[in-house]
PDB file of N, CA and C in Angstrom:
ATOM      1  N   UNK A   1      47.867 121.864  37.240  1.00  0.00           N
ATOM      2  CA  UNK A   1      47.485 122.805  36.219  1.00  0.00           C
ATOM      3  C   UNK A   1      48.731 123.209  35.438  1.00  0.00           C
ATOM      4  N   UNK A   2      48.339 123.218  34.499  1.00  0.00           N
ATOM      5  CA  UNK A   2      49.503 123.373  33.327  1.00  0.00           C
ATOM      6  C   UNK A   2      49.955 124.882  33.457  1.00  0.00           C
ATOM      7  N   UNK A   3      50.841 125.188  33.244  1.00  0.00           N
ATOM      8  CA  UNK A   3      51.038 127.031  33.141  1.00  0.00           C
ATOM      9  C   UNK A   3      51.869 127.581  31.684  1.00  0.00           C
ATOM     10  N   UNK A   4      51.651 128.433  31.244  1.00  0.00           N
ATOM     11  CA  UNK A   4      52.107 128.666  29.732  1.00  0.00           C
ATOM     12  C   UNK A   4      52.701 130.434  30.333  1.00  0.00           C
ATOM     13  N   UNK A   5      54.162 130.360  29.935  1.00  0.00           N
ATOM     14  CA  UNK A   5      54.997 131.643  29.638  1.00  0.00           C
ATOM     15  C   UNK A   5      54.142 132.601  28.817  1.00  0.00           C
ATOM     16  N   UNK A   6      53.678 133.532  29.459  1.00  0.00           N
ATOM     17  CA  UNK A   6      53.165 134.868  28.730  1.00  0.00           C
ATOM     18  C   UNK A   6      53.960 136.080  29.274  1.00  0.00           C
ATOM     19  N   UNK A   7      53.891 137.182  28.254  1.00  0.00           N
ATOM     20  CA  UNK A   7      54.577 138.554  28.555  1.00  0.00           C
ATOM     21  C   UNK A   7      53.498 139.051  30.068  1.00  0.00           C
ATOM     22  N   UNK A   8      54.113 139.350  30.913  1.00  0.00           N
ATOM     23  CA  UNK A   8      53.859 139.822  32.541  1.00  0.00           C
ATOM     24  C   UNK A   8      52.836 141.121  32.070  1.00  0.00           C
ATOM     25  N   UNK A   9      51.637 140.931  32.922  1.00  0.00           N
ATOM     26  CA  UNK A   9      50.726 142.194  32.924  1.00  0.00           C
ATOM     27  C   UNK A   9      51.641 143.116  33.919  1.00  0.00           C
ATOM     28  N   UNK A  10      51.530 144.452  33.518  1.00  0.00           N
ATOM     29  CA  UNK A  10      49.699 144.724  33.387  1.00  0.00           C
ATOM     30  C   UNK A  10      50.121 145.184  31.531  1.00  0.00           C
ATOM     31  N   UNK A  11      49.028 144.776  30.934  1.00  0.00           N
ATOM     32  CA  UNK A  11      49.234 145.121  29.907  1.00  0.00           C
ATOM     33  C   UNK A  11      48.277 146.481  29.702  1.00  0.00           C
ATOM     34  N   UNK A  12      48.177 147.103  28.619  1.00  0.00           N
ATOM     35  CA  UNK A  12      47.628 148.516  28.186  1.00  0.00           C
ATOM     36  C   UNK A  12      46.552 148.606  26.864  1.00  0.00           C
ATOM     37  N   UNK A  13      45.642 148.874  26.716  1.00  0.00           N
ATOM     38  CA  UNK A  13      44.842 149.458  25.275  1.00  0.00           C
ATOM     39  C   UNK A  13      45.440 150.546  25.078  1.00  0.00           C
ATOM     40  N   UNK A  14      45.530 151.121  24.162  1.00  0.00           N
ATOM     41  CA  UNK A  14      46.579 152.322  23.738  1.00  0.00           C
ATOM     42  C   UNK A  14      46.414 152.612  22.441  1.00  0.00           C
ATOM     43  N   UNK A  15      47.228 153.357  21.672  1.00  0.00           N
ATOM     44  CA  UNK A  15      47.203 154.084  20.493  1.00  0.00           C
ATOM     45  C   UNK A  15      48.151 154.130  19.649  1.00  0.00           C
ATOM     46  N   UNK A  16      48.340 153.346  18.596  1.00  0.00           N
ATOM     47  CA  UNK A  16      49.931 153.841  18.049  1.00  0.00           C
ATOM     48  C   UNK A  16      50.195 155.253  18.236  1.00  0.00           C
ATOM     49  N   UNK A  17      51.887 155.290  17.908  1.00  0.00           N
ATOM     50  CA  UNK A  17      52.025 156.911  17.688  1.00  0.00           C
ATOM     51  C   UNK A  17      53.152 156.710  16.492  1.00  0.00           C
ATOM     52  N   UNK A  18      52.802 156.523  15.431  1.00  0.00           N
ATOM     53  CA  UNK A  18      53.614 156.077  14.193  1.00  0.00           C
ATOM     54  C   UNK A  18      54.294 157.950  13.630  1.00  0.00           C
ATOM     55  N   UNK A  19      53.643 159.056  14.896  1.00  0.00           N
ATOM     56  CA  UNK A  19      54.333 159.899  13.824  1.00  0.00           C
ATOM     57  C   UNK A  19      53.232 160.725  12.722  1.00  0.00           C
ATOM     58  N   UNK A  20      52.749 160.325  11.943  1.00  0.00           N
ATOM     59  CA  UNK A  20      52.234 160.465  10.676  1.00  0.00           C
ATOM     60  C   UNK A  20      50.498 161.373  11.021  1.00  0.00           C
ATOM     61  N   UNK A  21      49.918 160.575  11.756  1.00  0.00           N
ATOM     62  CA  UNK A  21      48.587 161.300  11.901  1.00  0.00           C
ATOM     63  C   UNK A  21      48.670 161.483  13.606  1.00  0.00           C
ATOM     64  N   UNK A  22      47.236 162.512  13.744  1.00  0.00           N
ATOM     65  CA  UNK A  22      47.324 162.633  15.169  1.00  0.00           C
ATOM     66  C   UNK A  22      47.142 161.258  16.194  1.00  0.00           C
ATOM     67  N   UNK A  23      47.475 161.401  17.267  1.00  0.00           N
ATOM     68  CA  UNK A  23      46.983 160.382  17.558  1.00  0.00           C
ATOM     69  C   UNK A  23      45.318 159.583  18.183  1.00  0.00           C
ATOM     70  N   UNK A  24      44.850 160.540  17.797  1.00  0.00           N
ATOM     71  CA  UNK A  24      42.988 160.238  18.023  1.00  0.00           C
ATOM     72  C   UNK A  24      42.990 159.482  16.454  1.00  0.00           C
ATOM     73  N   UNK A  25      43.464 159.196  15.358  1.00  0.00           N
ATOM     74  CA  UNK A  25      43.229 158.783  14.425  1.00  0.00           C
ATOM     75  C   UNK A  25      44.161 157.165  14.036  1.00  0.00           C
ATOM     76  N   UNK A  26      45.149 157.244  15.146  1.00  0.00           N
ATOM     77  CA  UNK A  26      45.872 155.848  15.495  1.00  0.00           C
ATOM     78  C   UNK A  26      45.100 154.673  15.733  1.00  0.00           C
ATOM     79  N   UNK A  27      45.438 153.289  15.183  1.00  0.00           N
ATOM     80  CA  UNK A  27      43.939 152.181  15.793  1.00  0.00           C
ATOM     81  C   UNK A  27      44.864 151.769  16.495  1.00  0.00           C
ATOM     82  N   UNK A  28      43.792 151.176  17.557  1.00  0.00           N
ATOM     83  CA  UNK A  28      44.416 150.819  18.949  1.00  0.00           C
ATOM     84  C   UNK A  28      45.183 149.624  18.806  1.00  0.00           C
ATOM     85  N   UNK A  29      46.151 149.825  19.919  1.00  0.00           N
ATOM     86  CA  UNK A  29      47.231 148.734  20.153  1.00  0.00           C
ATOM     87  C   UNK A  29      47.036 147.871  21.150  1.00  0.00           C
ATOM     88  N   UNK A  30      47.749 146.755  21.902  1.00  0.00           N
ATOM     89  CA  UNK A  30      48.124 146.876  23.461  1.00  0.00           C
ATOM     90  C   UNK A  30      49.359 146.558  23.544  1.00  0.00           C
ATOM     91  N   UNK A  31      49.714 147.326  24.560  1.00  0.00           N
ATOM     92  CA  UNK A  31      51.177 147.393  24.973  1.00  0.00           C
ATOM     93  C   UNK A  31      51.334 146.779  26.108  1.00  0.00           C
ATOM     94  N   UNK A  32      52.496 145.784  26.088  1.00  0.00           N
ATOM     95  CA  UNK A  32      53.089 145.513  27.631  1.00  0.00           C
ATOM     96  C   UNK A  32      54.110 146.669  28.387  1.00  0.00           C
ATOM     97  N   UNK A  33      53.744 146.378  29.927  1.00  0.00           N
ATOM     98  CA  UNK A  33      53.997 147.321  30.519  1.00  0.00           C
ATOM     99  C   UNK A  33      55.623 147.908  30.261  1.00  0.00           C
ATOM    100  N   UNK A  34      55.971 146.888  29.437  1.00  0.00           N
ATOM    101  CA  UNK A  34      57.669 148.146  28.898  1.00  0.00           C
ATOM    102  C   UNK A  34      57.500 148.599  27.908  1.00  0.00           C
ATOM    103  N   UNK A  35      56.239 148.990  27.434  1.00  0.00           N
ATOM    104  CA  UNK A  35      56.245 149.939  26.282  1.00  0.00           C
ATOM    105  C   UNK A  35      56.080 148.877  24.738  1.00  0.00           C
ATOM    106  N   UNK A  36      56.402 147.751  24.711  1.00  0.00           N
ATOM    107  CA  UNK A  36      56.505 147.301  23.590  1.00  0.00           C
ATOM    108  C   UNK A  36      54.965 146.720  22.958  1.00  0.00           C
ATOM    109  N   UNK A  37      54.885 147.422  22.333  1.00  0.00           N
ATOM    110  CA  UNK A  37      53.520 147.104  21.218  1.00  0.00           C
ATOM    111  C   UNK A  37      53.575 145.093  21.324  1.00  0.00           C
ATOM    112  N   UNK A  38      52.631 144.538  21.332  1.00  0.00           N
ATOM    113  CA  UNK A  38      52.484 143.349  21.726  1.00  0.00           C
ATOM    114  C   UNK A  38      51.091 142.787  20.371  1.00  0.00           C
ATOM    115  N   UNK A  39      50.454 144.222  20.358  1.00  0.00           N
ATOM    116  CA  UNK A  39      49.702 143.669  19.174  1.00  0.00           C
ATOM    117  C   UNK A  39      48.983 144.769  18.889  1.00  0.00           C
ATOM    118  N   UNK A  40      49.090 144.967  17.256  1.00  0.00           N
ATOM    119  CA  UNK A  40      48.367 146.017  16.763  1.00  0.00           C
ATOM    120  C   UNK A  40      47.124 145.464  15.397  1.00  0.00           C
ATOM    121  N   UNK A  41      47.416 144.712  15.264  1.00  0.00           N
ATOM    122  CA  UNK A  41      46.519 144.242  13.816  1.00  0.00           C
ATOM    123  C   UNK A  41      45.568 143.250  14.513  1.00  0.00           C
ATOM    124  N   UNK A  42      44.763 143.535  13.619  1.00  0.00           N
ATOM    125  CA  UNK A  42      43.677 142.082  13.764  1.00  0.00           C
ATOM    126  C   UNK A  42      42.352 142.188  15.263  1.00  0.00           C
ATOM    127  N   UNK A  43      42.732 143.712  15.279  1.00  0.00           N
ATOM    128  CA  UNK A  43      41.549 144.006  16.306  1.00  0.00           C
ATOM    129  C   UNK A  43      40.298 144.826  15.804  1.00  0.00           C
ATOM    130  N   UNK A  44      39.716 144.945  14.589  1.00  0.00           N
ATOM    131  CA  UNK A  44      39.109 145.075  14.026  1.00  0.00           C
ATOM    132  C   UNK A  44      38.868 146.929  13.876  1.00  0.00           C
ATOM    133  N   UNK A  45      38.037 147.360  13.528  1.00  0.00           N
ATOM    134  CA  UNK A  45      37.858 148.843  13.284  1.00  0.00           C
ATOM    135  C   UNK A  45      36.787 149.607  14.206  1.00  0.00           C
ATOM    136  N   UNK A  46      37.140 150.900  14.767  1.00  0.00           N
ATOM    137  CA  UNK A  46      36.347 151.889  15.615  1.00  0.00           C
ATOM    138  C   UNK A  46      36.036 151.497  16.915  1.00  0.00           C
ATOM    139  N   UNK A  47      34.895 152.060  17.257  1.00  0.00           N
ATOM    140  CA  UNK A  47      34.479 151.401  18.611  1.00  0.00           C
ATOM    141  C   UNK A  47      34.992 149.837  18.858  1.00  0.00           C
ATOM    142  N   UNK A  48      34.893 148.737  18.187  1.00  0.00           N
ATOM    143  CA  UNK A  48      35.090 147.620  18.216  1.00  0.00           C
ATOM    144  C   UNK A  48      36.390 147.303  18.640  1.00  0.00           C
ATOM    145  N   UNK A  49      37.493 147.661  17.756  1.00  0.00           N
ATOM    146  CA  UNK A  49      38.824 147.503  17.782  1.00  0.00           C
ATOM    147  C   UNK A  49      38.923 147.804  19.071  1.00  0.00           C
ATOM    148  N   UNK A  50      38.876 149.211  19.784  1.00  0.00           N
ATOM    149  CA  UNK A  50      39.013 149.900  21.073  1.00  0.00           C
ATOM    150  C   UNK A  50      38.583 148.631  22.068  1.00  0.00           C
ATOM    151  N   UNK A  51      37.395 147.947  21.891  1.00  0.00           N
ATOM    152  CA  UNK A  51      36.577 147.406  22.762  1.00  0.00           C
ATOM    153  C   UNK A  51      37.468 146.074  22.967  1.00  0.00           C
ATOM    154  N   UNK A  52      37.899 145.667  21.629  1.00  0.00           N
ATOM    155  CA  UNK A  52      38.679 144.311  21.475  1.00  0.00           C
ATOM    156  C   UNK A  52      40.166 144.542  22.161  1.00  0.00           C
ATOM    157  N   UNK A  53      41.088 145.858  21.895  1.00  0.00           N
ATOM    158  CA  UNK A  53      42.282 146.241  22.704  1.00  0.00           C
ATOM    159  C   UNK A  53      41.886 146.474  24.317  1.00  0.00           C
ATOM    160  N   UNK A  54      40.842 146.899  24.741  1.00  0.00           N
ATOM    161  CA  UNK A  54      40.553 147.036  26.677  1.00  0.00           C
ATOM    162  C   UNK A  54      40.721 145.319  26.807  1.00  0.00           C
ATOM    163  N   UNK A  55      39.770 144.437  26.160  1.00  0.00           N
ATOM    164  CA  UNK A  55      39.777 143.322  26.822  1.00  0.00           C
ATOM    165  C   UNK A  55      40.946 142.557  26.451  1.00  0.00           C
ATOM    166  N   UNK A  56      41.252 142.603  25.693  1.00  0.00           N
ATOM    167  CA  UNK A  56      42.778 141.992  25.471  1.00  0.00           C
ATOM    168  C   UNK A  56      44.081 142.678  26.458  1.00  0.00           C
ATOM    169  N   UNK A  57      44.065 143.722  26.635  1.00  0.00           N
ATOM    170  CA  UNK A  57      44.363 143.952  27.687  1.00  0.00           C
ATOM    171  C   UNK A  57      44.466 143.912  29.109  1.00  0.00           C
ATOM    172  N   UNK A  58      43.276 143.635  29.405  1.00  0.00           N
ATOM    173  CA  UNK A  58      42.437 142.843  31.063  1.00  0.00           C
ATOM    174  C   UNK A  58      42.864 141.707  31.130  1.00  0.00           C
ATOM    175  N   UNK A  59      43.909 140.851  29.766  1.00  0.00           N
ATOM    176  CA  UNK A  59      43.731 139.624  29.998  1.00  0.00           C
ATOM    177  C   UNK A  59      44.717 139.396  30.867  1.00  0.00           C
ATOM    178  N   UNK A  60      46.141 139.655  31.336  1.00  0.00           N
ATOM    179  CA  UNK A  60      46.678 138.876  32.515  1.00  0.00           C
ATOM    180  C   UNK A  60      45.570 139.242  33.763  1.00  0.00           C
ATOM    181  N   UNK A  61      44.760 139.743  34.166  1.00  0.00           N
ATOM    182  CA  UNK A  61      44.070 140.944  35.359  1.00  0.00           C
ATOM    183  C   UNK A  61      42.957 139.076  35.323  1.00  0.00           C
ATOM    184  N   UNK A  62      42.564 139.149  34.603  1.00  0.00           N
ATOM    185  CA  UNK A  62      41.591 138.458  34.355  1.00  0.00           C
ATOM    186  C   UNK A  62      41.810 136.634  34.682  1.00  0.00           C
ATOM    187  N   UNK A  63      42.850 136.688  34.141  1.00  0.00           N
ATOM    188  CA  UNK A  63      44.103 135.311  34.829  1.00  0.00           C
ATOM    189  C   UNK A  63      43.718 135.365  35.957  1.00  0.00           C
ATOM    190  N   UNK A  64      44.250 136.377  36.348  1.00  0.00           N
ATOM    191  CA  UNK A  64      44.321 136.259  37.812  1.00  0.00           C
ATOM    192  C   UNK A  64      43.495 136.032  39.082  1.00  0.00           C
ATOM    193  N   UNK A  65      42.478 136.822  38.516  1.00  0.00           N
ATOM    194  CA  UNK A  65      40.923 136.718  39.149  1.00  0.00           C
ATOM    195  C   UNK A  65      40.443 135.309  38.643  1.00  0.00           C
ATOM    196  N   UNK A  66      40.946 134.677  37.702  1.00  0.00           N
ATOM    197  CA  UNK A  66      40.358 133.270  37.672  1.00  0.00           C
ATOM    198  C   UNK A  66      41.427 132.204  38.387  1.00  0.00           C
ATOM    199  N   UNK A  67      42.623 132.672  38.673  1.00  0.00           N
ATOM    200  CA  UNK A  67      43.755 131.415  39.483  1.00  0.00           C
ATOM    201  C   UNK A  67      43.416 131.686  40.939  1.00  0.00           C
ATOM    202  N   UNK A  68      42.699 133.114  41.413  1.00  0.00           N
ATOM    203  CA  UNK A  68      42.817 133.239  42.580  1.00  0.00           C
ATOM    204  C   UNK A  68      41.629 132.368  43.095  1.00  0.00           C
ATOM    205  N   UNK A  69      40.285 132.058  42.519  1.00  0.00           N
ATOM    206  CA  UNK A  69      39.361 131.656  42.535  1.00  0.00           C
ATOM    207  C   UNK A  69      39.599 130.231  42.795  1.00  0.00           C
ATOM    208  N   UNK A  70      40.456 129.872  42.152  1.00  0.00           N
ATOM    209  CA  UNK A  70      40.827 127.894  42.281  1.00  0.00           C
ATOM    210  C   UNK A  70      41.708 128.068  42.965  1.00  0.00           C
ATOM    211  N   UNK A  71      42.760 128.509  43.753  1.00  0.00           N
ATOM    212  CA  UNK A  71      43.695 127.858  44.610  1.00  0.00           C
ATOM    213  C   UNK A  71      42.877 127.552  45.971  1.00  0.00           C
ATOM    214  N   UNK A  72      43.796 126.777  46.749  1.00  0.00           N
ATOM    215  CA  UNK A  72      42.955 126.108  48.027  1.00  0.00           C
ATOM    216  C   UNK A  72      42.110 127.274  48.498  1.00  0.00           C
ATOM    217  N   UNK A  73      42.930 128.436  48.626  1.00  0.00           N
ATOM    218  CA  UNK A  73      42.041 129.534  49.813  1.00  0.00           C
ATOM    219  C   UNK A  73      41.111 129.969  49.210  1.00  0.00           C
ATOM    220  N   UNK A  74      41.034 129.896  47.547  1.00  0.00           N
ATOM    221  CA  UNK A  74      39.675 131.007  47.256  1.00  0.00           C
ATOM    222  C   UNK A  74      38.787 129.789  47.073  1.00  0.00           C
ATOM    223  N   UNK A  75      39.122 128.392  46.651  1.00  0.00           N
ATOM    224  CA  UNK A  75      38.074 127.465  46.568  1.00  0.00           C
ATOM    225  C   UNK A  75      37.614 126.987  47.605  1.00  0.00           C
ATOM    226  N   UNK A  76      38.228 127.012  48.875  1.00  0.00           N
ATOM    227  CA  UNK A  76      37.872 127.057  50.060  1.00  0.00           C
ATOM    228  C   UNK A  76      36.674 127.917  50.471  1.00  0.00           C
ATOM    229  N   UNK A  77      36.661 129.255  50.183  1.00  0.00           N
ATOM    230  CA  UNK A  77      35.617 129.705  50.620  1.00  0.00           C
ATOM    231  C   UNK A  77      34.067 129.553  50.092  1.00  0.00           C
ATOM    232  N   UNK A  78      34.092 128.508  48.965  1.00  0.00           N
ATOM    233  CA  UNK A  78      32.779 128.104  48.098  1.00  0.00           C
ATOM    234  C   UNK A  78      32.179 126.777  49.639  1.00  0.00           C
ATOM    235  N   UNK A  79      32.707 126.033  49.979  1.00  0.00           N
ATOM    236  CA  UNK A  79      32.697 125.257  50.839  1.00  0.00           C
ATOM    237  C   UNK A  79      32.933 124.773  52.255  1.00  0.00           C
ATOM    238  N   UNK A  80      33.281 126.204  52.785  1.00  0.00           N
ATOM    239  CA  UNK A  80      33.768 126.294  54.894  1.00  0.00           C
ATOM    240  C   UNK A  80      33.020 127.048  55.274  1.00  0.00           C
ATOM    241  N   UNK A  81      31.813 127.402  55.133  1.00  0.00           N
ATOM    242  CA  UNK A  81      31.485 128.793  56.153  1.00  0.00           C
ATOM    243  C   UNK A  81      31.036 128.611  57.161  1.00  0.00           C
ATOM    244  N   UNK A  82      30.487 127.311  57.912  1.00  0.00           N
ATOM    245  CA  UNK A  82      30.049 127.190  58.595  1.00  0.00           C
ATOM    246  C   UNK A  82      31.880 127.211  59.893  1.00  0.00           C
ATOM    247  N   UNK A  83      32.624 126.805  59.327  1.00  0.00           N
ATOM    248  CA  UNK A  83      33.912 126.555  60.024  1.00  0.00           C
ATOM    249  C   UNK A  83      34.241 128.241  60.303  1.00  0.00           C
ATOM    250  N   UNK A  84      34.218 128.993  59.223  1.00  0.00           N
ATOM    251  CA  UNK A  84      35.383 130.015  59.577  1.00  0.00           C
ATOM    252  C   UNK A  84      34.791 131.034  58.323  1.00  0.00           C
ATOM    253  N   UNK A  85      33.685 131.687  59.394  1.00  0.00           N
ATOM    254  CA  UNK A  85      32.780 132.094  58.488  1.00  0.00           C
ATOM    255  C   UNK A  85      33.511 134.213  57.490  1.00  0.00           C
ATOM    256  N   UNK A  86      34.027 134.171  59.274  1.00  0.00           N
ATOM    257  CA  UNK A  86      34.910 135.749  58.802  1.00  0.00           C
ATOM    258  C   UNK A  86      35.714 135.641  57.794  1.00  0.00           C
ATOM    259  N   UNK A  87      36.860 134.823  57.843  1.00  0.00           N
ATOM    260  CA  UNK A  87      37.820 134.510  56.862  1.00  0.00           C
ATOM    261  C   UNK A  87      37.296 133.816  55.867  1.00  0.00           C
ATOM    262  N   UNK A  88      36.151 132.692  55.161  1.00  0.00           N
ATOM    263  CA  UNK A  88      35.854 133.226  54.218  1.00  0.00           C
ATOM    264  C   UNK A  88      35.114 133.987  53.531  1.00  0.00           C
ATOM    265  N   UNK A  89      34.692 135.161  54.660  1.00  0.00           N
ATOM    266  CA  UNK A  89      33.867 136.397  53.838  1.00  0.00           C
ATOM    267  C   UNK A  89      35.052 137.401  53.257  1.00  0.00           C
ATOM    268  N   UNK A  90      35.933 137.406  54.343  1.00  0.00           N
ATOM    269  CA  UNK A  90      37.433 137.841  53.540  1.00  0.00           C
ATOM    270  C   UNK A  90      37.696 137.365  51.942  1.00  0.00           C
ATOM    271  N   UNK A  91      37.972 136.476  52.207  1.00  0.00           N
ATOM    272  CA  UNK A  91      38.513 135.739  50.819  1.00  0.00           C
ATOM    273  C   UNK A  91      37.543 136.560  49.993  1.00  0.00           C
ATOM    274  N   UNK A  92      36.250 135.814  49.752  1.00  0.00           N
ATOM    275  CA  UNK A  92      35.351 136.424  48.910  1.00  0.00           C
ATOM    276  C   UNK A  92      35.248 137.822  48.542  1.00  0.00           C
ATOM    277  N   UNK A  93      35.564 138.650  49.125  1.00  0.00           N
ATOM    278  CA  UNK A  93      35.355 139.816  49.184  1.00  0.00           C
ATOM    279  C   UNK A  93      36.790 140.074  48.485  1.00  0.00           C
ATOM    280  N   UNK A  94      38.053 140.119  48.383  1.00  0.00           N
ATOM    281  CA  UNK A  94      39.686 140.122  47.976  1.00  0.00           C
ATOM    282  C   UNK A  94      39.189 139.324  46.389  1.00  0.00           C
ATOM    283  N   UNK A  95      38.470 138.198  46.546  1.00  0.00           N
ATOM    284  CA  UNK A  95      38.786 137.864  45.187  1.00  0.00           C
ATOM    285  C   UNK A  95      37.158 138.620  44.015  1.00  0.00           C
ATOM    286  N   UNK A  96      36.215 138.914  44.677  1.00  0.00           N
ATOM    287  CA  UNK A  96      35.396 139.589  44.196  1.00  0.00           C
ATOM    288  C   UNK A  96      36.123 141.079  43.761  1.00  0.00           C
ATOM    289  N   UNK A  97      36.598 141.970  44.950  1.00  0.00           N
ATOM    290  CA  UNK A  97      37.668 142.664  44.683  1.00  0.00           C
ATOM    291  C   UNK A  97      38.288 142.870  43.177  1.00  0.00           C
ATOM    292  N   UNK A  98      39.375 141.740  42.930  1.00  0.00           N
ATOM    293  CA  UNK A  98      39.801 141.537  41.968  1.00  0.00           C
ATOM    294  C   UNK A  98      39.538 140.980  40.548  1.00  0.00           C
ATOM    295  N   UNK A  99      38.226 140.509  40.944  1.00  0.00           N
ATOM    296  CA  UNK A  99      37.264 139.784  39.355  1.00  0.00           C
ATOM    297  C   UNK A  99      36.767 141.534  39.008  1.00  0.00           C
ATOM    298  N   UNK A 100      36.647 141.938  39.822  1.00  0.00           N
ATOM    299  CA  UNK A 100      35.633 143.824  39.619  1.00  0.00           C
ATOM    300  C   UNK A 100      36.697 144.066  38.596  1.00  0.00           C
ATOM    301  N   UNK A 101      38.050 144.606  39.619  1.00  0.00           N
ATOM    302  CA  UNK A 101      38.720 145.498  38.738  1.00  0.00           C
ATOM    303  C   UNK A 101      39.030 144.915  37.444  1.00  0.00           C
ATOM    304  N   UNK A 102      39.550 143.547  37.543  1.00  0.00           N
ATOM    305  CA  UNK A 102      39.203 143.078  35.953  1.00  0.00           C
ATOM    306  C   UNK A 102      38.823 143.120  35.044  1.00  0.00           C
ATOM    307  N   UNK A 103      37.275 143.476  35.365  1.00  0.00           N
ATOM    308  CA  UNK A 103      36.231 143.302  34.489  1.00  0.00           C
ATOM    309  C   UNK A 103      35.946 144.591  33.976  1.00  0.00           C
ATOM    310  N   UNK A 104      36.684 145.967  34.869  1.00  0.00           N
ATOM    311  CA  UNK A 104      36.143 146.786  34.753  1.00  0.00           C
ATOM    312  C   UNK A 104      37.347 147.394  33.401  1.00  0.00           C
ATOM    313  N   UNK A 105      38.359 146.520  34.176  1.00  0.00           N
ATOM    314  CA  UNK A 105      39.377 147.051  32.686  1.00  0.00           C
ATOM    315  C   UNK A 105      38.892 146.614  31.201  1.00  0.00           C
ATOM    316  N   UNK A 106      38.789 145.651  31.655  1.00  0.00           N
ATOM    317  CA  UNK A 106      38.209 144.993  30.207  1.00  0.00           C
ATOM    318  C   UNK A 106      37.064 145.413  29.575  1.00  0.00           C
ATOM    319  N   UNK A 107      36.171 146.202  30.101  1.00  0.00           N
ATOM    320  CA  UNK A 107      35.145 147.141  29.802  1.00  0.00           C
ATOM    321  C   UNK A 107      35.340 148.211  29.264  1.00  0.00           C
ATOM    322  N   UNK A 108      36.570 148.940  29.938  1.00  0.00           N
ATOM    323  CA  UNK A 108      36.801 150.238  29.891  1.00  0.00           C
ATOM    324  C   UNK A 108      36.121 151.232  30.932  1.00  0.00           C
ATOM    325  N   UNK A 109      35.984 150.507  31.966  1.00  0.00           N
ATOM    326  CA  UNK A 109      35.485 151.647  33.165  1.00  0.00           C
ATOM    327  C   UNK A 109      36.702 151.564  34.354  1.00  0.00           C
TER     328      UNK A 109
END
């Protein structure tokens, strides 16, 4: 599997703070976790924009819950249960775990 250099989660939905207006009137950003604005344009307006900055945000979270799923141990547990039925209810449960919180960022819950 190929792998591509991206800025390290966890990344953030957020708010400019340019200063100028309050910030309930800022359109949303996302920020990587050192603070640096990573992207502010092109996420469209109101509810939407907001909706488009959570999931753009979820996206390393979301990586992850999908690499954990294909390496040997989590693809393993689609196919052993009859072998080693505890450990992969483990697995399943750690990577279900982590598809949740994912999903839930990317939602906004």
């Amino acid at each position: 599997m190929k792998t591509t250099t991206h800025t390290p989660g966890p990344w953030a939905a957020s708010r400019r703070n340019n200063g100028m207006l309050p910030v309930h009137f800022q359109p949303p950003c996302v920020l990587a976790r050192d603070g640096n604005m990573m992207l502010a344009d092109g996420l469209g307006e109101g509810p939407e924009a907001e909706a488009n900055a959570r999931l753009i945000a979820a996206a390393p979270e979301l990586l992850e819950a999908l690499r954990e799923c294909i390496t040997s141990e989590g693809a393993a547990c689609f196919g052993d249960m009859d072998n080693h039925p505890e450990w992969m209810q483990r697995r399943l449960y750690a990577i279900s775990d982590i598809a949740h919180s994912a999903i839930a960022k990317a939602i906004g819950h």
